[in-house]
C-alpha atoms as a PDB file:
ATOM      1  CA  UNK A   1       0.000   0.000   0.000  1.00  0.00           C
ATOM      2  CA  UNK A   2       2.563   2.476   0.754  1.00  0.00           C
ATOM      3  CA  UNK A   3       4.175   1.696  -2.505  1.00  0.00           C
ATOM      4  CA  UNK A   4       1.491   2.652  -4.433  1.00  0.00           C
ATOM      5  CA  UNK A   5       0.779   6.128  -2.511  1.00  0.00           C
ATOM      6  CA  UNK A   6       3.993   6.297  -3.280  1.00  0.00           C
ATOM      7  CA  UNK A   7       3.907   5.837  -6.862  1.00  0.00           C
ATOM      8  CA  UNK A   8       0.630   8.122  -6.934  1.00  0.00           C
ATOM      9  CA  UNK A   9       2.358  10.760  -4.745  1.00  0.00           C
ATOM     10  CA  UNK A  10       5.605  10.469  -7.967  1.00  0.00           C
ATOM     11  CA  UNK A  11       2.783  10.641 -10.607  1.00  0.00           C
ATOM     12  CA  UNK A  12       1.077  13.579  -8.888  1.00  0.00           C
ATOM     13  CA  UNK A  13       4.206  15.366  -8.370  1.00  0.00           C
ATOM     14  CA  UNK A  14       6.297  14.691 -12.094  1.00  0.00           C
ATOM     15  CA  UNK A  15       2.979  16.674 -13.754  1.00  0.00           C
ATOM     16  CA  UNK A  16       2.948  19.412 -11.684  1.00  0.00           C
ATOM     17  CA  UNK A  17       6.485  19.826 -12.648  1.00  0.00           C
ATOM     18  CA  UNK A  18       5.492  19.403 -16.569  1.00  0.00           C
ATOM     19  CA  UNK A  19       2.315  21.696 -16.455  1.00  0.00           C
ATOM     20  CA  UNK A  20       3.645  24.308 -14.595  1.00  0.00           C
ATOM     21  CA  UNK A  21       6.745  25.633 -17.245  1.00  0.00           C
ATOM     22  CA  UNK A  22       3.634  24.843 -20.003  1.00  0.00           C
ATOM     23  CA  UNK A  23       1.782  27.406 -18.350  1.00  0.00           C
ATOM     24  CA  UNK A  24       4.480  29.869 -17.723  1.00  0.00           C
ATOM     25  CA  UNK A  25       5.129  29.604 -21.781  1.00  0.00           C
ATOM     26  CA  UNK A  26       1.534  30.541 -21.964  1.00  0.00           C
ATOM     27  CA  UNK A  27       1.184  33.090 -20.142  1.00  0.00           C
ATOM     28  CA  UNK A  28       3.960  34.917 -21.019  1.00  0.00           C
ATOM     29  CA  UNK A  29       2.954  34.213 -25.257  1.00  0.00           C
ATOM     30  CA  UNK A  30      -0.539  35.891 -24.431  1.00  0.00           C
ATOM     31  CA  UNK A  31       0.938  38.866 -22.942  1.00  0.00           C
ATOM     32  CA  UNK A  32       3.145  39.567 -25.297  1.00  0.00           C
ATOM     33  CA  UNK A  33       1.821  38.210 -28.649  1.00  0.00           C
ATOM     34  CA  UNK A  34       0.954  41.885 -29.797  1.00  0.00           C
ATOM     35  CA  UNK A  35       4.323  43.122 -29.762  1.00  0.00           C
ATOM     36  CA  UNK A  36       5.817  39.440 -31.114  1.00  0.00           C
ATOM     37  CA  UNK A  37       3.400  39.914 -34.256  1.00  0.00           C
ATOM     38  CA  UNK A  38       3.895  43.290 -34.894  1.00  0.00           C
ATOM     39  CA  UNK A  39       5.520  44.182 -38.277  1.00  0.00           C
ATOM     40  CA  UNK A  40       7.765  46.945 -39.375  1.00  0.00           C
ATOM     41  CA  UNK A  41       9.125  48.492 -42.636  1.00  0.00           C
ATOM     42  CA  UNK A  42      11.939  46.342 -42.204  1.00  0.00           C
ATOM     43  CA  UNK A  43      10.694  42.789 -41.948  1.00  0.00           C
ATOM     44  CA  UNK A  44       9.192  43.003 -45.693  1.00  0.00           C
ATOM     45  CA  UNK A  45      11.146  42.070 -48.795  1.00  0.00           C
ATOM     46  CA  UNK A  46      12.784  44.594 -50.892  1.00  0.00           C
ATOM     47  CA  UNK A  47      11.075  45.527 -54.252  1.00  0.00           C
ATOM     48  CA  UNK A  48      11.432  47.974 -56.742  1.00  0.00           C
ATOM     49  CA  UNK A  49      10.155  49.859 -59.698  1.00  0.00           C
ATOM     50  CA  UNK A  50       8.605  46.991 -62.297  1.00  0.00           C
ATOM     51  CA  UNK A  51       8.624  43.936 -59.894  1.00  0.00           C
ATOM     52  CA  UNK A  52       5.581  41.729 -60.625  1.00  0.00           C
ATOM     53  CA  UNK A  53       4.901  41.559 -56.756  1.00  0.00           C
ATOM     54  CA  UNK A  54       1.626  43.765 -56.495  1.00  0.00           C
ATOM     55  CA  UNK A  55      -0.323  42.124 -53.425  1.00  0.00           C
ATOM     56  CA  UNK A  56       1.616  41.353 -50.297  1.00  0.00           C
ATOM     57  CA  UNK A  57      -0.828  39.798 -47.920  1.00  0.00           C
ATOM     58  CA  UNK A  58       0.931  39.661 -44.362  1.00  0.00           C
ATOM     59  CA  UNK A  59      -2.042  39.811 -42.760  1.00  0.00           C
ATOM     60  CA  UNK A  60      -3.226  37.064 -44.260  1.00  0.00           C
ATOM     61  CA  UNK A  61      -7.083  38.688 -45.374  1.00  0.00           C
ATOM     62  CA  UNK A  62      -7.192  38.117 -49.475  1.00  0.00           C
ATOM     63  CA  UNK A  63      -8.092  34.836 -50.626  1.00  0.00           C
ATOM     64  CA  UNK A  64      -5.346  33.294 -53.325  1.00  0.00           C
ATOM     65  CA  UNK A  65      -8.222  33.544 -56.435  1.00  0.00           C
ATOM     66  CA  UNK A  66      -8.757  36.980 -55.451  1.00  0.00           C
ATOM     67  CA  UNK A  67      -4.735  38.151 -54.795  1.00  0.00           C
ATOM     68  CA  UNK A  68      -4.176  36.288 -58.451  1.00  0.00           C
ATOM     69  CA  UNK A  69      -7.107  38.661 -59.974  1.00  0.00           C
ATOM     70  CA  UNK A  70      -6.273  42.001 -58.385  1.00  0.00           C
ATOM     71  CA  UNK A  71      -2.523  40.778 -59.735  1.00  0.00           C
ATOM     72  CA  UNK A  72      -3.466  40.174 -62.910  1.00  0.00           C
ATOM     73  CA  UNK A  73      -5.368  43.707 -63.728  1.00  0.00           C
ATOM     74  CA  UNK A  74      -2.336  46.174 -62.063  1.00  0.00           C
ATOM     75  CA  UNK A  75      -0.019  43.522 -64.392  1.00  0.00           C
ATOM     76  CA  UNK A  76      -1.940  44.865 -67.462  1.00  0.00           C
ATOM     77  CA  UNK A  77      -2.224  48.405 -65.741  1.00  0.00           C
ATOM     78  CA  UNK A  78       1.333  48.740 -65.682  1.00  0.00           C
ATOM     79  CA  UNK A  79       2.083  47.288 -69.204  1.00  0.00           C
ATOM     80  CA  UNK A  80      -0.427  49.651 -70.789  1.00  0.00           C
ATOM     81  CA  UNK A  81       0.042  52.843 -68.627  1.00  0.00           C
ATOM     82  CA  UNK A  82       3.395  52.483 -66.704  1.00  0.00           C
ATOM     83  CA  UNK A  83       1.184  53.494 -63.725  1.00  0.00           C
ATOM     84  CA  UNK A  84       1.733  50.497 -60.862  1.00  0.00           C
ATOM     85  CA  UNK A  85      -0.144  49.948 -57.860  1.00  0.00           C
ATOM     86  CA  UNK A  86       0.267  47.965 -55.133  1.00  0.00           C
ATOM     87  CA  UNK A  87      -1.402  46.516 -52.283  1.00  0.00           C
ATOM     88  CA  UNK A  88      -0.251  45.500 -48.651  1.00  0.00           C
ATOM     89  CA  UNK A  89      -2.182  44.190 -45.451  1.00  0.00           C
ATOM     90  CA  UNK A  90       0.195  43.517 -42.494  1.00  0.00           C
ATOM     91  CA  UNK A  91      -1.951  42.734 -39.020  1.00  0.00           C
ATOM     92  CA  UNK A  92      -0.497  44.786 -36.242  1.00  0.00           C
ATOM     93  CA  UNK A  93       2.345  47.703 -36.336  1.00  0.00           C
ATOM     94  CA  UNK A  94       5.433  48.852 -33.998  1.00  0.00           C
ATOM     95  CA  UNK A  95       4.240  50.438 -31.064  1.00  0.00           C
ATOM     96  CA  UNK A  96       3.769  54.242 -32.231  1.00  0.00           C
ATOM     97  CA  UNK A  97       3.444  53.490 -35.904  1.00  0.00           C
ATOM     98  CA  UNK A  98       0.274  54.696 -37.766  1.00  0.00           C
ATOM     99  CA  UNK A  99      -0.720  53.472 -41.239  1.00  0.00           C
ATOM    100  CA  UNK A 100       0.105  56.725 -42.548  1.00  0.00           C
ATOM    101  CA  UNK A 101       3.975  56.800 -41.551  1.00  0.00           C
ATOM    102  CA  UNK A 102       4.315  52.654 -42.244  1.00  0.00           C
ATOM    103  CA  UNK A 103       3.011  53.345 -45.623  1.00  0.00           C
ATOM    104  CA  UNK A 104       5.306  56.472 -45.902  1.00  0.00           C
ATOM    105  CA  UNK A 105       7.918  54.508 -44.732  1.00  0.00           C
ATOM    106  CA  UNK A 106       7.383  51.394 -46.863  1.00  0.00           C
ATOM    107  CA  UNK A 107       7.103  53.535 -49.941  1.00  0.00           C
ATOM    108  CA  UNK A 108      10.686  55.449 -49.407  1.00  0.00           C
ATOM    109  CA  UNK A 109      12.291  52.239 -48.616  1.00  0.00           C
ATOM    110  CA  UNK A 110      10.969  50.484 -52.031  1.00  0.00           C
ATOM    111  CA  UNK A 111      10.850  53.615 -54.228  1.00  0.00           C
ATOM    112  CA  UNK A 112      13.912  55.575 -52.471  1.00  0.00           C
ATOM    113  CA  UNK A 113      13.870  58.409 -55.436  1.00  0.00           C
ATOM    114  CA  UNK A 114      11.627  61.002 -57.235  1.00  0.00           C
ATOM    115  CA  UNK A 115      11.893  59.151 -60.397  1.00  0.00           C
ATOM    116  CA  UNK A 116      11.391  55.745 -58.663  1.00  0.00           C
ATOM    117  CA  UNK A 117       8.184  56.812 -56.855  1.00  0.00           C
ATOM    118  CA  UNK A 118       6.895  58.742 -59.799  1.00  0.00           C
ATOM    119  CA  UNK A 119       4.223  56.206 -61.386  1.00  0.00           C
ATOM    120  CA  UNK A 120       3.876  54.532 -57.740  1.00  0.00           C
ATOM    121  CA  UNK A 121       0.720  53.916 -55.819  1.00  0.00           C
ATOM    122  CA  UNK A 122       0.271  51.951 -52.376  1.00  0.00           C
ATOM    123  CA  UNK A 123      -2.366  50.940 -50.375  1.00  0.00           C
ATOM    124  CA  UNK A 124      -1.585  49.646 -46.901  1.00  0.00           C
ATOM    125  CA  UNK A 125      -4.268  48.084 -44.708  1.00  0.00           C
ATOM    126  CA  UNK A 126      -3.944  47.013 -41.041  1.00  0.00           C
ATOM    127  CA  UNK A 127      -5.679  43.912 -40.394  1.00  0.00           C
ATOM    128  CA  UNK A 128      -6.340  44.834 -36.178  1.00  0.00           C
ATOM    129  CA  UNK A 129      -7.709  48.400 -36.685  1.00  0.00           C
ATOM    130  CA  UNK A 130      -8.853  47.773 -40.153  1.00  0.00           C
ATOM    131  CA  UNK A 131      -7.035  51.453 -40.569  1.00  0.00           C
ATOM    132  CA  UNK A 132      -5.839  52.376 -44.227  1.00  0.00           C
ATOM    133  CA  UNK A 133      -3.088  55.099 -45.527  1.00  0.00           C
ATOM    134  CA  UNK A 134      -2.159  55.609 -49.796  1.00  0.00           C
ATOM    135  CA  UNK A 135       0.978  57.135 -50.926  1.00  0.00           C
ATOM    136  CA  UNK A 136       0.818  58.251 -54.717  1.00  0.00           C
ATOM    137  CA  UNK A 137       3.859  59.435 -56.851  1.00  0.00           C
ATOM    138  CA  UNK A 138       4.070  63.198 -58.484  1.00  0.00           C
ATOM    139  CA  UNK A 139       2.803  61.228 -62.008  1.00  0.00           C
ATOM    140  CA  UNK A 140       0.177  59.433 -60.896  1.00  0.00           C
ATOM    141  CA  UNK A 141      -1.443  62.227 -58.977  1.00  0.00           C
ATOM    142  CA  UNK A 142      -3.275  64.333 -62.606  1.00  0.00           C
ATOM    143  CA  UNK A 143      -5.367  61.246 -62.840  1.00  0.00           C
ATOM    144  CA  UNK A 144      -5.115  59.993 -59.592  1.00  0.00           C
ATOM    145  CA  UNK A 145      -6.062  62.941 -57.335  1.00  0.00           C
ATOM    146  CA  UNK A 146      -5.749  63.147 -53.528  1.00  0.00           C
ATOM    147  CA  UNK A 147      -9.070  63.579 -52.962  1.00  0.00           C
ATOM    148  CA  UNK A 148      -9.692  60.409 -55.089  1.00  0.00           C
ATOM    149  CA  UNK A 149      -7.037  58.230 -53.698  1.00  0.00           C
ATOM    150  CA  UNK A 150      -8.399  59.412 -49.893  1.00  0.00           C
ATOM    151  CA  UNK A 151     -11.782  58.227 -50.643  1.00  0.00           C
ATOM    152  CA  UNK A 152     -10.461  54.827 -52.116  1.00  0.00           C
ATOM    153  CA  UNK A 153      -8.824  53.961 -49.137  1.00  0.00           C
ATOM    154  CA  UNK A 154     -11.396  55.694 -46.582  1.00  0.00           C
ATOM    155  CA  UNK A 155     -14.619  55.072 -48.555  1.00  0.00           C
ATOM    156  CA  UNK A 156     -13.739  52.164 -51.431  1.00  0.00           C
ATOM    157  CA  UNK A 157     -11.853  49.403 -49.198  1.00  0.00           C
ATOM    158  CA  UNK A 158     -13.408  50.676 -45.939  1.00  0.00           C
ATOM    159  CA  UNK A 159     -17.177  50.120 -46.989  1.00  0.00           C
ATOM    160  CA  UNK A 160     -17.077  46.268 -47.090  1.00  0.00           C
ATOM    161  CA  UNK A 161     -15.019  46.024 -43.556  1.00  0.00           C
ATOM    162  CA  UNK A 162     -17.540  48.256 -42.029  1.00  0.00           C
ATOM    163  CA  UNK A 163     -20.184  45.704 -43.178  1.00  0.00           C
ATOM    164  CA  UNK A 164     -18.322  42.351 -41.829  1.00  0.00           C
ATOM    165  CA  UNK A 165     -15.166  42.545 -42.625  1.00  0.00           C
ATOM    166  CA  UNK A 166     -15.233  41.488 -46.315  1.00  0.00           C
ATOM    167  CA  UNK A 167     -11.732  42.196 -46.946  1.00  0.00           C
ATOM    168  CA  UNK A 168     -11.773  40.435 -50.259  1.00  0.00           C
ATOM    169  CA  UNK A 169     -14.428  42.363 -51.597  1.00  0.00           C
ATOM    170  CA  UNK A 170     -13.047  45.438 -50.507  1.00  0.00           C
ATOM    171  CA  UNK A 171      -9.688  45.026 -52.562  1.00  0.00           C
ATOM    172  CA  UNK A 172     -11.557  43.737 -55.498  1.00  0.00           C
ATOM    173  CA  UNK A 173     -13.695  47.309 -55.520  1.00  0.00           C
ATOM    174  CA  UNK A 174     -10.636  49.468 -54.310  1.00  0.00           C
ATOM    175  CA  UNK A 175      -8.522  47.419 -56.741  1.00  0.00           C
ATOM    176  CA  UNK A 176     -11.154  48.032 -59.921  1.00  0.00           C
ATOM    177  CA  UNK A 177     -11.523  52.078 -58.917  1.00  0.00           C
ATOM    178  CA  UNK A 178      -8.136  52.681 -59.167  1.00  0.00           C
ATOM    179  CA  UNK A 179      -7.337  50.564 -62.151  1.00  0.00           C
ATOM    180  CA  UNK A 180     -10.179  52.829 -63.886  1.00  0.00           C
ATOM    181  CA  UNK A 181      -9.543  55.992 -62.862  1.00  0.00           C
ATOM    182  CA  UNK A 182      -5.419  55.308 -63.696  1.00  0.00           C
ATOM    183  CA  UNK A 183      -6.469  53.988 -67.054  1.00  0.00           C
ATOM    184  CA  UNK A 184      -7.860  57.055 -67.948  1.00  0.00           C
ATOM    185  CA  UNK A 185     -11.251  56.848 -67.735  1.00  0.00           C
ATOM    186  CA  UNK A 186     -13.944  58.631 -65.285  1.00  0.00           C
ATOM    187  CA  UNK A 187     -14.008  57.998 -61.596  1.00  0.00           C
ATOM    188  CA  UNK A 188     -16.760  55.611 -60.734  1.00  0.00           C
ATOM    189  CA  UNK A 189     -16.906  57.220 -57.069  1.00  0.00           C
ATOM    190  CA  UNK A 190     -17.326  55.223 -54.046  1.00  0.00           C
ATOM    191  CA  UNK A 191     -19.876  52.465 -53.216  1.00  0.00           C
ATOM    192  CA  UNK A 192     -23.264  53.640 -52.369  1.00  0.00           C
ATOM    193  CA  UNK A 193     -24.096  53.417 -48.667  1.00  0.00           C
ATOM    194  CA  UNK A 194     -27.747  51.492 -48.690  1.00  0.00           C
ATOM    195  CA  UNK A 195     -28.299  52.550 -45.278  1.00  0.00           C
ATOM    196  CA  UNK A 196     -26.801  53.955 -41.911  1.00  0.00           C
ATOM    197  CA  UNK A 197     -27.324  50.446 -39.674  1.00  0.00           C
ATOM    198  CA  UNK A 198     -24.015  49.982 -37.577  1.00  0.00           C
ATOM    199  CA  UNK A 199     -22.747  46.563 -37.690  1.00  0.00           C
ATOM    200  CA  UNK A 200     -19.174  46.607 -36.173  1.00  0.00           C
ATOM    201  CA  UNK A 201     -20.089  46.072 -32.397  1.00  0.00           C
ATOM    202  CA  UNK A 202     -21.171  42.739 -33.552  1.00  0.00           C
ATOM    203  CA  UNK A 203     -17.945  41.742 -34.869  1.00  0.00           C
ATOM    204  CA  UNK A 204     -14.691  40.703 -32.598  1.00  0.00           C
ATOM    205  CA  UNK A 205     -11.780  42.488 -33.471  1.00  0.00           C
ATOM    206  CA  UNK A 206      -8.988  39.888 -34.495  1.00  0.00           C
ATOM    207  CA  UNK A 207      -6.411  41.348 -31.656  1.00  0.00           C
ATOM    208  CA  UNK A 208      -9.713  40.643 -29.016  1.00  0.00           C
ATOM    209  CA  UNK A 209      -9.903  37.298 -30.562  1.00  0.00           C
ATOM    210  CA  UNK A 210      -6.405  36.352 -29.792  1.00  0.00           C
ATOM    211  CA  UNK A 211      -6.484  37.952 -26.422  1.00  0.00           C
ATOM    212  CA  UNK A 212      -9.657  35.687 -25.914  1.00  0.00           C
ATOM    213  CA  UNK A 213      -7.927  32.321 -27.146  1.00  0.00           C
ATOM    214  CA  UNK A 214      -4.999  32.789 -25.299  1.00  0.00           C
ATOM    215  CA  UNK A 215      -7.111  33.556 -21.852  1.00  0.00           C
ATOM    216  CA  UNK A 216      -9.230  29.955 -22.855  1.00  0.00           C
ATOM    217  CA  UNK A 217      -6.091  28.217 -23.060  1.00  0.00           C
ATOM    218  CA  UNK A 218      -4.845  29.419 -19.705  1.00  0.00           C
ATOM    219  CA  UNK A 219      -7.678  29.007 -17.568  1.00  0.00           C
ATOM    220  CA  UNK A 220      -8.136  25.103 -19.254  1.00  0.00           C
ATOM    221  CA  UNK A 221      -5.014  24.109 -18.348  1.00  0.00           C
ATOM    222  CA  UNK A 222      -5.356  25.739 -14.664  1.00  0.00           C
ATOM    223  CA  UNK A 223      -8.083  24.062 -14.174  1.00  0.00           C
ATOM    224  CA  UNK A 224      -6.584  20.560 -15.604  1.00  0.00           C
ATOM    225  CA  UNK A 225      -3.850  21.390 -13.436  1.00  0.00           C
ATOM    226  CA  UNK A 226      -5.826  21.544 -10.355  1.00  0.00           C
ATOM    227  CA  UNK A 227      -8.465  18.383 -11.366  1.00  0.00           C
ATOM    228  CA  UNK A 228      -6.228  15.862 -12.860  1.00  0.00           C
ATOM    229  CA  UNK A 229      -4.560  15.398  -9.423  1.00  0.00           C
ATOM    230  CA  UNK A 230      -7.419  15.318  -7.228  1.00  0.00           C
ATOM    231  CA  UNK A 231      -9.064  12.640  -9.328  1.00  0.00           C
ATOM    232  CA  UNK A 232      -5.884  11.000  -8.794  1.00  0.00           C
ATOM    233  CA  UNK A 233      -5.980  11.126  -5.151  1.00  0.00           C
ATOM    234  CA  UNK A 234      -9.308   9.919  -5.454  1.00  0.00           C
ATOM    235  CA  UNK A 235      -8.912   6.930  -7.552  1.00  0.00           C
ATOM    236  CA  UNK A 236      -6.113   6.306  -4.791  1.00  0.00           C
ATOM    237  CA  UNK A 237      -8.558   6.302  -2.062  1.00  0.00           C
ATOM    238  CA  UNK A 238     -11.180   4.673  -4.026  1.00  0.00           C
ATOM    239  CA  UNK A 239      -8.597   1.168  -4.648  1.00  0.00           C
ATOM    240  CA  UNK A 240      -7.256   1.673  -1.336  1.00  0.00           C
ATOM    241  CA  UNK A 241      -9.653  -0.629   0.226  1.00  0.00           C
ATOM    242  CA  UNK A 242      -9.531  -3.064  -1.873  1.00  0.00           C
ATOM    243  CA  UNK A 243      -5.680  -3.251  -1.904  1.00  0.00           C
ATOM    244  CA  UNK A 244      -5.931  -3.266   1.497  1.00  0.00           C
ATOM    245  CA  UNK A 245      -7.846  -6.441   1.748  1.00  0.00           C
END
């Protein structure tokens, strides 16, 4: 008998020792899994002036038919114009970066000179905030006004993420406005709004989502921790009769 409260007493004690680092890990990934997925100007590839890279999806939003689509009409927007566009998504950003100085940022480091940025667009998108910033180059900007490229990244792409987060959508409509308006041809404005109903307190935001997975996991395996060895005590007292007799 006393070699089996023994052996329970081992068991008991050798996971305690394994669950405890596993929760440590865990705890420590959920508090710091903002910072640990944030991305800066520095972690994307180079590119320059007629690379066929036009949608970089860090964050992970555009389906592959979709990114192959939006790729395929700036492709023939560029042959036919020499006007290029390009879109980005990345899901969080360095504490103290905004869209607007990432995007500034990301379009100095790929398009370092006048001449390079000249026939430029980008559109950056951050997955969390679902917050948008477009940089345009000096030769773009005749056809390609400010005014227009603000509401194609305020109006265009942010319509369908007010209404659920259709981020596909919304880069297939922000991608076809500025593919018209840069081929020359009148600006088809932004979507029409059908009505005022808000809908985004009924959606999670993704960083509350993560938050809220990584709290799940902790409390689970607290609370394994704390029942797996009482139901092994118990099963101990439970055959402890019987091995007694």
């Amino acid at each position: 008998m006393t070699h089996i409260l023994n052996q329970v007493s081992r068991m008991k004690s050798r996971f305690i020792q394994m669950i405890l680092p596993l929760l440590a890990v865990i705890l420590v990934s959920s508090l710091f899994t903002a910072p640990a997925l944030a991305t800066g100007v520095y972690q994307l590839p180079n590119l320059n002036p007629g690379d066929s890279t036009w949608v970089l999806d860090e964050g992970d939003v555009i389906s592959r038919i979709n990114e192959g689509t939006i790729s395929s009409k700036f492709d023939d927007l560029a042959k036919q114009t020499g006007k290029e566009v390009r879109f980005v998504t990345v899901r969080r950003l360095d504490y103290g970066e905004t869209p607007e100085s990432f995007a500034q940022a990301l379009f100095k480091k790929w398009f370092p000179t006048p001449e390079a940025q000249a026939n430029q667009t980008l559109l950056v998108l951050v997955t969390v905030t679902n917050g948008t910033a477009i940089i345009t180059g000096e030769e773009v900007k005749p056809t390609l006004t400010d005014a227009i490229a603000k509401s194609v990244a305020e109006e265009t792409l942010a319509a369908p993420l007010r209404d659920g987060n259709k981020y596909n959508q919304a880069f297939l409509d922000a991608g076809d406005r500025l593919v018209t308006v840069l081929s020359g041809q009148p600006d088809p404005g932004p979507p029409k709004i059908v009505d005022n109903v808000q809908v985004e307190g009924t959606f999670k935001k993704a960083e509350e989502t993560d938050k809220g997975n990584a709290t799940a996991w902790v409390v689970g395996l607290l609370i394994a921790a704390t029942i797996i060895p009482m139901a092994t005590y118990y099963i101990y007292l439970a055959v402890q009769p019987s091995s007694e007799g």
